[in-house]
C-alpha atoms as a PDB file:
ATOM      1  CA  UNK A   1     147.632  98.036  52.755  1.00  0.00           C
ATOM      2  CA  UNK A   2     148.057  97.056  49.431  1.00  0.00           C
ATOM      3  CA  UNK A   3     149.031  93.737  49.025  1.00  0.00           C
ATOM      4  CA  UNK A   4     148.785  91.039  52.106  1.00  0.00           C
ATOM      5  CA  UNK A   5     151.562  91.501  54.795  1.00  0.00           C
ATOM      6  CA  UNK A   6     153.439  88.287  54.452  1.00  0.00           C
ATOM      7  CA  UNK A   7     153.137  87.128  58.167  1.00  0.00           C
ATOM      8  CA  UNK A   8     149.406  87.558  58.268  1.00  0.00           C
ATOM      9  CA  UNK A   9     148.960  86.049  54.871  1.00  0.00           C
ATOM     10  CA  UNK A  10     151.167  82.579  56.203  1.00  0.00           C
ATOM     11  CA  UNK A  11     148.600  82.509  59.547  1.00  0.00           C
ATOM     12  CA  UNK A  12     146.078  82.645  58.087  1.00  0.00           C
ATOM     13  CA  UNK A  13     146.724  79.756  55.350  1.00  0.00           C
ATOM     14  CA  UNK A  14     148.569  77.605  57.936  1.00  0.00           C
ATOM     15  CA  UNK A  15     145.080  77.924  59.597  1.00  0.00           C
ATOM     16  CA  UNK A  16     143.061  77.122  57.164  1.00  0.00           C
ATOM     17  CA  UNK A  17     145.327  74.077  56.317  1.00  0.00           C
ATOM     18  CA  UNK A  18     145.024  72.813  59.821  1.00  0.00           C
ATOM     19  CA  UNK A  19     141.334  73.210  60.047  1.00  0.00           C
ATOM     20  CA  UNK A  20     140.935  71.422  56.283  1.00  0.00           C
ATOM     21  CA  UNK A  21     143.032  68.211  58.118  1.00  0.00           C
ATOM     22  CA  UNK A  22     139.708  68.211  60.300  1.00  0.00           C
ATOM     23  CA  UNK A  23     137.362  68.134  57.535  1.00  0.00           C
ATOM     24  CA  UNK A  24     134.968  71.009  58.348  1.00  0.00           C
ATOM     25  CA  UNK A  25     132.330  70.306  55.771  1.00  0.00           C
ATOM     26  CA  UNK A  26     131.714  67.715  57.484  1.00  0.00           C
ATOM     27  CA  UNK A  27     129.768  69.135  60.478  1.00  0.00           C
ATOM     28  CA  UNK A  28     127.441  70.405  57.965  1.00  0.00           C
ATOM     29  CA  UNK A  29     126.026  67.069  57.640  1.00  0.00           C
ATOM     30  CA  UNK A  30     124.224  68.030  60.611  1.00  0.00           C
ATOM     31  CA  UNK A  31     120.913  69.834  59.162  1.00  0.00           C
ATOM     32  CA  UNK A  32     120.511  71.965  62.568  1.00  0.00           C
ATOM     33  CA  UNK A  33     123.438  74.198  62.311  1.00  0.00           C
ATOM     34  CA  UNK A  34     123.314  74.745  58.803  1.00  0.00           C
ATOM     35  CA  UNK A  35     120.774  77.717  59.008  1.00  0.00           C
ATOM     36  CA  UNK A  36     122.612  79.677  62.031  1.00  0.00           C
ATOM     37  CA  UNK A  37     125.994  79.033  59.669  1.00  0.00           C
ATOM     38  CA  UNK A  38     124.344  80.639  56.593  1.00  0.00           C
ATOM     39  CA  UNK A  39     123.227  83.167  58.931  1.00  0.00           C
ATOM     40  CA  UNK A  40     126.632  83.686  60.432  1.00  0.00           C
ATOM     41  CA  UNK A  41     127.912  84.585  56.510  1.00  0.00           C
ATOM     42  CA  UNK A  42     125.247  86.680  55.756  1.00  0.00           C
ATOM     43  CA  UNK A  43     125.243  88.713  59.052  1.00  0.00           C
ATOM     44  CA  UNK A  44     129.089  88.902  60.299  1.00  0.00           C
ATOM     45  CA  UNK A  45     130.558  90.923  57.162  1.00  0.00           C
ATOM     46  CA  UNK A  46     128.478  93.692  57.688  1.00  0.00           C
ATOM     47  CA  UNK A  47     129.571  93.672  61.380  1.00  0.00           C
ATOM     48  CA  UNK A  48     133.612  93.056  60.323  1.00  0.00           C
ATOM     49  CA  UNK A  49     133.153  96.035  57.818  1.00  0.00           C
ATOM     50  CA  UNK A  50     132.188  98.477  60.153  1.00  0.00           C
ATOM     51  CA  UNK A  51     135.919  98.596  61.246  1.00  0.00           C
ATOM     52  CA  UNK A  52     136.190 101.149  58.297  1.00  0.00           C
ATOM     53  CA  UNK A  53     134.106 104.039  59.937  1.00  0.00           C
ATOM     54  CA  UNK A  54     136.282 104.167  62.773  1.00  0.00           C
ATOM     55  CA  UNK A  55     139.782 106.039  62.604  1.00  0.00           C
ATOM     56  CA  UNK A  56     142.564 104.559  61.200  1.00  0.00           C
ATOM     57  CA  UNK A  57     140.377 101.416  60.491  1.00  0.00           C
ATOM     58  CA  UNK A  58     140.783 100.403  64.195  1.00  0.00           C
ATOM     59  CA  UNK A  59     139.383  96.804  64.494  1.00  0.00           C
ATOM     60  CA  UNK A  60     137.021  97.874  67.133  1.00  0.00           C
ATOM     61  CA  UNK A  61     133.734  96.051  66.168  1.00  0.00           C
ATOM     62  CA  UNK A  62     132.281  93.052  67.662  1.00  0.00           C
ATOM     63  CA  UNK A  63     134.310  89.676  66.354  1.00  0.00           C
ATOM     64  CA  UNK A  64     131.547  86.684  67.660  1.00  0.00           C
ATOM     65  CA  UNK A  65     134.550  84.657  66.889  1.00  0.00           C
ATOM     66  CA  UNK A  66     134.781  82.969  70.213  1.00  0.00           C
ATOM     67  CA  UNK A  67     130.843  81.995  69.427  1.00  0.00           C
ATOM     68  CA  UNK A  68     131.429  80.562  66.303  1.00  0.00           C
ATOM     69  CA  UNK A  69     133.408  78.390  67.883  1.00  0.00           C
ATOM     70  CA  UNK A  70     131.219  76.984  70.359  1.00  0.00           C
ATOM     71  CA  UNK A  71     128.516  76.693  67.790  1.00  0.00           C
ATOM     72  CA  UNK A  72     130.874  75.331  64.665  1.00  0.00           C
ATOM     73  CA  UNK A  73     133.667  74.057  66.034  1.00  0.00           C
ATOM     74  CA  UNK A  74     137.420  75.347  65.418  1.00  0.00           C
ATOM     75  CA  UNK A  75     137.787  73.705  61.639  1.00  0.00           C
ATOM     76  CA  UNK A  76     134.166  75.123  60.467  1.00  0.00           C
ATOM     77  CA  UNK A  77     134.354  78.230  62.502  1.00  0.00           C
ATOM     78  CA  UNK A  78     137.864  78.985  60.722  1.00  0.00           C
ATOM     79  CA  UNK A  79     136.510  78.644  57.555  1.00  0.00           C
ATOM     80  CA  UNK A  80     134.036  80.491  57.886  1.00  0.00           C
ATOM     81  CA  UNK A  81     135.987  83.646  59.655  1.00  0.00           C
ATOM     82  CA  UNK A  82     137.498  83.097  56.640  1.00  0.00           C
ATOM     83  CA  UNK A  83     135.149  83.904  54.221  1.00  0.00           C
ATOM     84  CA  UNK A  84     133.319  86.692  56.342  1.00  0.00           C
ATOM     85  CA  UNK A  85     136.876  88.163  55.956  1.00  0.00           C
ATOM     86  CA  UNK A  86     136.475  88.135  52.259  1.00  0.00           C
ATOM     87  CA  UNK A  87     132.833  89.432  52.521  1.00  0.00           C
ATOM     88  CA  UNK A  88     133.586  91.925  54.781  1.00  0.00           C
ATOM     89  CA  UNK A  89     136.719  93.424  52.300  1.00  0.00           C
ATOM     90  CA  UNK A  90     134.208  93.030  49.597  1.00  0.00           C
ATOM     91  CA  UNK A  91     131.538  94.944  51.240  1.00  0.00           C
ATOM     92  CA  UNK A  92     134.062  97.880  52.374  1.00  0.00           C
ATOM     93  CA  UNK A  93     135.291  98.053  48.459  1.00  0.00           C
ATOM     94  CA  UNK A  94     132.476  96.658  46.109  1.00  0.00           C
ATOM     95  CA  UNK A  95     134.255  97.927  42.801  1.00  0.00           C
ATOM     96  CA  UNK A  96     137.918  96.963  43.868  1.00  0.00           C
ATOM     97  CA  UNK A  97     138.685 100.536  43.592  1.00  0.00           C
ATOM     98  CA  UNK A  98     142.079  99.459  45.229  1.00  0.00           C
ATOM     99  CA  UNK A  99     142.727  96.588  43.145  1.00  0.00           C
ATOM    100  CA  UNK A 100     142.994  92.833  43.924  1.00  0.00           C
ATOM    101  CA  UNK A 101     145.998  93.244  46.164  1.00  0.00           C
ATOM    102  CA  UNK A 102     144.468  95.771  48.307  1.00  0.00           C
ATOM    103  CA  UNK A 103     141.053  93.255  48.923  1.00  0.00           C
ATOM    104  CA  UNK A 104     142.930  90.132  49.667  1.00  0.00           C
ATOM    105  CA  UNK A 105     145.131  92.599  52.236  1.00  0.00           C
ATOM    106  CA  UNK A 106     142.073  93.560  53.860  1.00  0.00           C
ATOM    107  CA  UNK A 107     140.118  90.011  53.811  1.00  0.00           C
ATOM    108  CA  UNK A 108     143.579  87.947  55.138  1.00  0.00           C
ATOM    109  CA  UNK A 109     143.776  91.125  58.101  1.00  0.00           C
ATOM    110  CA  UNK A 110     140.489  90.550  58.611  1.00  0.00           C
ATOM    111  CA  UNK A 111     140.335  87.086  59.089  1.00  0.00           C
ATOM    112  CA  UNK A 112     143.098  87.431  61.243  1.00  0.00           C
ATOM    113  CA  UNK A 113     142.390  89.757  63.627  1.00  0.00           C
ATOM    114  CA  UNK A 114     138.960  89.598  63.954  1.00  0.00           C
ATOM    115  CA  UNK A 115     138.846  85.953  63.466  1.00  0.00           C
ATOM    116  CA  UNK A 116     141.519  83.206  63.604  1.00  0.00           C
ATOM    117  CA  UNK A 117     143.743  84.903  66.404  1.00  0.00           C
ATOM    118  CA  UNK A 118     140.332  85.567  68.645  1.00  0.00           C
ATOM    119  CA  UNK A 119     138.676  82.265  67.687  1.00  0.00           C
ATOM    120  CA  UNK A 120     141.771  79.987  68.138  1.00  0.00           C
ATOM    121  CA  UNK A 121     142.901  81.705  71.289  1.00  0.00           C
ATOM    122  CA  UNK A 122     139.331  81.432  72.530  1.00  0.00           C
ATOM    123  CA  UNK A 123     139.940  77.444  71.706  1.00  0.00           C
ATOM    124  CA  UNK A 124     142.866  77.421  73.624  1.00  0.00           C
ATOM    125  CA  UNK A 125     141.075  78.933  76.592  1.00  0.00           C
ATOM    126  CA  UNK A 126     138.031  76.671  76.638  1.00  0.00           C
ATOM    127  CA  UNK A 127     139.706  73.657  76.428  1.00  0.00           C
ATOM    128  CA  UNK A 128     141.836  74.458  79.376  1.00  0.00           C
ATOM    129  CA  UNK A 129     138.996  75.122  81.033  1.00  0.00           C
ATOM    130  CA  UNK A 130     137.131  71.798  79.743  1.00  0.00           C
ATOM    131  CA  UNK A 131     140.490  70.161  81.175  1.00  0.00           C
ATOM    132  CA  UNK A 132     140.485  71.525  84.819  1.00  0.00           C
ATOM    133  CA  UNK A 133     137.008  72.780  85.829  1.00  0.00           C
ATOM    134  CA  UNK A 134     133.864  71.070  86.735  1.00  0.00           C
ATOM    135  CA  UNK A 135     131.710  70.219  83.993  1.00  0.00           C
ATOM    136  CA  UNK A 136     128.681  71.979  85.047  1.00  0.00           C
ATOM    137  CA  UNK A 137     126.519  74.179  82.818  1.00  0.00           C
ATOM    138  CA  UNK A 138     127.301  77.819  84.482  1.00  0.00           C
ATOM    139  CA  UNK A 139     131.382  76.550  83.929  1.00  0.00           C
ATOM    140  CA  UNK A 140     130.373  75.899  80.366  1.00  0.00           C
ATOM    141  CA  UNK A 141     128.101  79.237  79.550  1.00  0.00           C
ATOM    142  CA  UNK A 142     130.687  81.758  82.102  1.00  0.00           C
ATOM    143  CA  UNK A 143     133.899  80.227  81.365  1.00  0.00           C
ATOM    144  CA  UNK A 144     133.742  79.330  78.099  1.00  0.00           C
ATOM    145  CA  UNK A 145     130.775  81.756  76.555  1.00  0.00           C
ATOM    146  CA  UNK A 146     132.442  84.914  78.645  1.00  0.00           C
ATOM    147  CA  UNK A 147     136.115  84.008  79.841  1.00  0.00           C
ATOM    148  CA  UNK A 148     137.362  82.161  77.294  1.00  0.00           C
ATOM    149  CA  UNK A 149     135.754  85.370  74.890  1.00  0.00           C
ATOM    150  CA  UNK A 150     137.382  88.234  77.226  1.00  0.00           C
ATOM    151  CA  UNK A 151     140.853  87.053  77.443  1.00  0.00           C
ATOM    152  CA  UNK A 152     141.376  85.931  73.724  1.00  0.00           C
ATOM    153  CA  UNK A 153     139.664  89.584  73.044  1.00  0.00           C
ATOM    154  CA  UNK A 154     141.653  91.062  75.336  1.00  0.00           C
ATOM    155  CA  UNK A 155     145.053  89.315  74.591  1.00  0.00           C
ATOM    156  CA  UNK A 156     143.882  89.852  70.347  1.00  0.00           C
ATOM    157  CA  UNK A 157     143.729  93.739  71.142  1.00  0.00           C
ATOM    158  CA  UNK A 158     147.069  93.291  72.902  1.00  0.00           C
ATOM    159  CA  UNK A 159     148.883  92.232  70.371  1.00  0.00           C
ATOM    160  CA  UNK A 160     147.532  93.822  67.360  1.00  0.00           C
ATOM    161  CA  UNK A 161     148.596  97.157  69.776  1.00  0.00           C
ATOM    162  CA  UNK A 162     151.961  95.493  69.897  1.00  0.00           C
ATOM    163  CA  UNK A 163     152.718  94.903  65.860  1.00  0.00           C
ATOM    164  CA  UNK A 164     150.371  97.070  64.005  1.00  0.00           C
ATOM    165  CA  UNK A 165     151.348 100.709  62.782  1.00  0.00           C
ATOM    166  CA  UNK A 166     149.561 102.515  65.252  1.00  0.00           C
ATOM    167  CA  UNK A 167     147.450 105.834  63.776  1.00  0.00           C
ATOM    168  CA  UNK A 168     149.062 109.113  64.046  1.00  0.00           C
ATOM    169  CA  UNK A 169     148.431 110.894  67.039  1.00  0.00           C
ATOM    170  CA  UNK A 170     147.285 107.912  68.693  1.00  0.00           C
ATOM    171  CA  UNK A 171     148.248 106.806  72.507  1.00  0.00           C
ATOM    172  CA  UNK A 172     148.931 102.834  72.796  1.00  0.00           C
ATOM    173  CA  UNK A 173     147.396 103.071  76.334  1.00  0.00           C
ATOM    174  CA  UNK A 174     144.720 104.513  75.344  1.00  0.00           C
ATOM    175  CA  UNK A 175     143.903 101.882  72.343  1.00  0.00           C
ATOM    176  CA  UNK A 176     144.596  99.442  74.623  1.00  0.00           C
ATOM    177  CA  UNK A 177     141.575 101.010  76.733  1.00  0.00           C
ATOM    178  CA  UNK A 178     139.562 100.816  73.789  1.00  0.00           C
ATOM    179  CA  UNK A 179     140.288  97.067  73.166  1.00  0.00           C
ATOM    180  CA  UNK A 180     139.800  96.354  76.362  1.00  0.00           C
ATOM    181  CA  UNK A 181     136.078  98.055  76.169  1.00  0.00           C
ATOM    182  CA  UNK A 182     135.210  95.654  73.309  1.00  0.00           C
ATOM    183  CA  UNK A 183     136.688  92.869  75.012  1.00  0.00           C
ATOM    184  CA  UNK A 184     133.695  93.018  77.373  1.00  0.00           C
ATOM    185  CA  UNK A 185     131.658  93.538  74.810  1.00  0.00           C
ATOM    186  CA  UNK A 186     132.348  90.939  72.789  1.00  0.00           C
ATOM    187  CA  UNK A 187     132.622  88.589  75.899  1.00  0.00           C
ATOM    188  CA  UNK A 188     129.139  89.633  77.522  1.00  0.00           C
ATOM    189  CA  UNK A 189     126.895  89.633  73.654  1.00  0.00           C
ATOM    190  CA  UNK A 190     129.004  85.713  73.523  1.00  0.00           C
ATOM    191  CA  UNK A 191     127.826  84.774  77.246  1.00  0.00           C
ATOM    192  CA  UNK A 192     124.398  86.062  76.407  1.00  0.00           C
ATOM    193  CA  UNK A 193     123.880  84.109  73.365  1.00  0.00           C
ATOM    194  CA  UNK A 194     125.567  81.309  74.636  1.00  0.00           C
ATOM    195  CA  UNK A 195     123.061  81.099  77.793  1.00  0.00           C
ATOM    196  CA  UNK A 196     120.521  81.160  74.930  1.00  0.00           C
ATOM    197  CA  UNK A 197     121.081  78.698  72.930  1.00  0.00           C
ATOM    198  CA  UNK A 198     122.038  76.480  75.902  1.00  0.00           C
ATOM    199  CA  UNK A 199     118.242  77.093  77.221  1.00  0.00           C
ATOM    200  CA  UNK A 200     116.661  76.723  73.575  1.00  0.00           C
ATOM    201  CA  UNK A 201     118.656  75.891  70.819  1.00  0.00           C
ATOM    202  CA  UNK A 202     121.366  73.437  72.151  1.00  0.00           C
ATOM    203  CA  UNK A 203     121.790  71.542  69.088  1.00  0.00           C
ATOM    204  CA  UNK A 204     123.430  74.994  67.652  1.00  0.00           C
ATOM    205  CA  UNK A 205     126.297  74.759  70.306  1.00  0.00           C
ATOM    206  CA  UNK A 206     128.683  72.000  68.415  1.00  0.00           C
ATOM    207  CA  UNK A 207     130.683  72.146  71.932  1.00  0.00           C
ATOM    208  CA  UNK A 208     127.833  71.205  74.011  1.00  0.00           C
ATOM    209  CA  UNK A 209     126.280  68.463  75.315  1.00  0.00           C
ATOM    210  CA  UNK A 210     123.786  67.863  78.021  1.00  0.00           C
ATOM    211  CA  UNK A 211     125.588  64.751  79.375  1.00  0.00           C
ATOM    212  CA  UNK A 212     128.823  66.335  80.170  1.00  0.00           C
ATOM    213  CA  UNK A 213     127.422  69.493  81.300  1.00  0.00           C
ATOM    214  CA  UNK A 214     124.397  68.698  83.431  1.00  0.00           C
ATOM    215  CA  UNK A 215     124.916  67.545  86.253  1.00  0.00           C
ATOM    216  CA  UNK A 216     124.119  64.164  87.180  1.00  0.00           C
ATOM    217  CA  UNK A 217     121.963  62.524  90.094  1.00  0.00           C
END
């Protein structure tokens, strides 16, 4: 990949137009999720990056784009897959050693695959589920910490399958498999930390509040 593929490159910045429209500094203003935010940039490009050490640079890490979410909210989270994309390209190729074009290719796939697509299906999911089920904590934690996390996951690894150059040798099945593995991964650490902060540290969940998810007398 040396220069951004031109589809990826136009999701990405229709996304981040869409989520500036929303004005995602603005949840900032809120001085209990600005530590887990700076956290989330200083800890998620090292997890993006380790994409590299797998064969064929198989996006097969851990997104927490679904979480970011929950916590930030779609405009913030976007941003900030965003720039964990850029960190994460940064920290595979300190020097550049494959020029500009080949970093911003890497950041804008980045962003999108481990990101945007994930984070804004994930959106999609929960609000559905905000729509039609019960608002009751367990609905909030298992539907939208865990479902809403497995089937973006699950549908992300689908279609990256579906449009990417697979590596030589490789079996779409089988990556598929693979996906699918993470997938639970990624939906289980999200429903884990999700339960968490529900129990501790609401005020991190930007999606949650204890009047429309507790249930009432």
């Amino acid at each position: 990949m040396s220069t951004p593929q031109p589809a990826e490159a136009l999701a990405v910045v229709a996304a981040a137009a869409v989520a500036a429209a929303f004005r995602p500094w603005a949840m900032l203003r809120r001085p209990e999720l600005r530590h887990p935010w700076l956290a989330a940039l200083a800890l998620l490009p090292w997890v993006w990056s380790t994409a590299t050490l797998v064969p064929g640079a198989l996006p097969m890490q851990l997104s927490f784009a679904a979480l970011l979410v929950l916590m930030f909210g779609w405009p913030l989270a976007t941003w900030t897959m965003l720039a964990v994309g850029a960190l994460s390209a940064w920290l595979v190729d300190p020097g550049l050693g494959s020029g500009a074009g080949g970093w911003a290719a890497h950041a804008v796939h980045a962003a999108l695959w481990s990101g945007v697509l994930p984070g804004t299906l994930a959106l999609g999911v929960g609000l559905m589920t905000r729509r039609w089920l019960p608002h009751h904590l367990m609905v909030y934690i298992l539907a939208r910490g865990f479902g809403a996390t497995l089937l973006a996951m699950t549908v992300t690894g689908a279609l990256w399958i579906a449009t990417q150059p697979l590596p030589a040798g490789s079996e779409a099945s089988l990556l598929m498999v693979g996906r699918w593995l993470m997938a639970w991964g990624d939906a289980v650490a999200t429903g884990m930390m999700t339960a968490i902060f529900v129990a501790f540290r609401p005020d991190w969940l930007a999606t949650y509040s204890d009047a429309r998810y507790l249930p009432r007398r």
